[in-house]
Protein backbone atom coordinates (compact mmCIF):
# COMPACT_ATOMS: atom_id res chain seq x y z
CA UNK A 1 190.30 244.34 105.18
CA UNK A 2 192.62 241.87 103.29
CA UNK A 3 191.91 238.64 105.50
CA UNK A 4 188.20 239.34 105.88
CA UNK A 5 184.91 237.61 104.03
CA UNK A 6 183.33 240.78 105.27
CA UNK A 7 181.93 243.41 102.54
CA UNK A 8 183.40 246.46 102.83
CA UNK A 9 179.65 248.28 103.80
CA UNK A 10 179.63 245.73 106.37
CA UNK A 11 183.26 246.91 107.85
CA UNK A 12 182.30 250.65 106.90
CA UNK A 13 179.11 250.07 109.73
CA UNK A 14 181.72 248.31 112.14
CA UNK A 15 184.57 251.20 111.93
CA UNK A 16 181.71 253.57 112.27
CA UNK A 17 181.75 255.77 109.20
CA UNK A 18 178.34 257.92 108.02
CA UNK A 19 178.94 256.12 104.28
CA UNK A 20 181.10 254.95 102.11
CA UNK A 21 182.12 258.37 100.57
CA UNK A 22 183.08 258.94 103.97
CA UNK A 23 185.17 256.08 104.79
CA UNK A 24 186.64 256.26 101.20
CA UNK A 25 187.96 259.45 101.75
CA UNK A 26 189.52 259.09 104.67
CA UNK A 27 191.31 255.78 103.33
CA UNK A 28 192.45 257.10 100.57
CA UNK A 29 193.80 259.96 102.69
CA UNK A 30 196.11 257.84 104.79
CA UNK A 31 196.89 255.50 102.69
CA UNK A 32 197.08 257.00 99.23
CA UNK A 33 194.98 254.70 97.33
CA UNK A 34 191.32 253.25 97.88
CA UNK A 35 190.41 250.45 99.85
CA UNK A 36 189.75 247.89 96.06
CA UNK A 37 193.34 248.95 94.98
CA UNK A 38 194.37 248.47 98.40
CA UNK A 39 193.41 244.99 98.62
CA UNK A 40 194.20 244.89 94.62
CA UNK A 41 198.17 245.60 95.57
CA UNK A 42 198.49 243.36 98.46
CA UNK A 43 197.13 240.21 96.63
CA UNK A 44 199.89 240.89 93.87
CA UNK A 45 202.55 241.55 96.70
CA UNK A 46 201.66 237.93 97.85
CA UNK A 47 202.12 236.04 95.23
């Protein structure tokens, strides 16, 4: 997800998920946060 142009419905359909409530929760489950703050930490990690 973090060195993609992709939208995330777009990688939602790829990974298979129903929706994006779906995939959502299951991000947030393994990782703790959701998918925007995901990509929101990792960008200020890089700099």
């Amino acid at each position: 997800m973090l060195n993609t142009l992709l939208r995330s419905t777009a990688i939602i359909k790829k990974l298979g998920f129903e929706n994006r409530t779906v995939f959502y929760t299951h991000f947030k489950k393994k990782f703790g946060v959701t998918p925007n703050q995901y990509r929101l930490l990792s960008k200020s990690k890089n700099k």
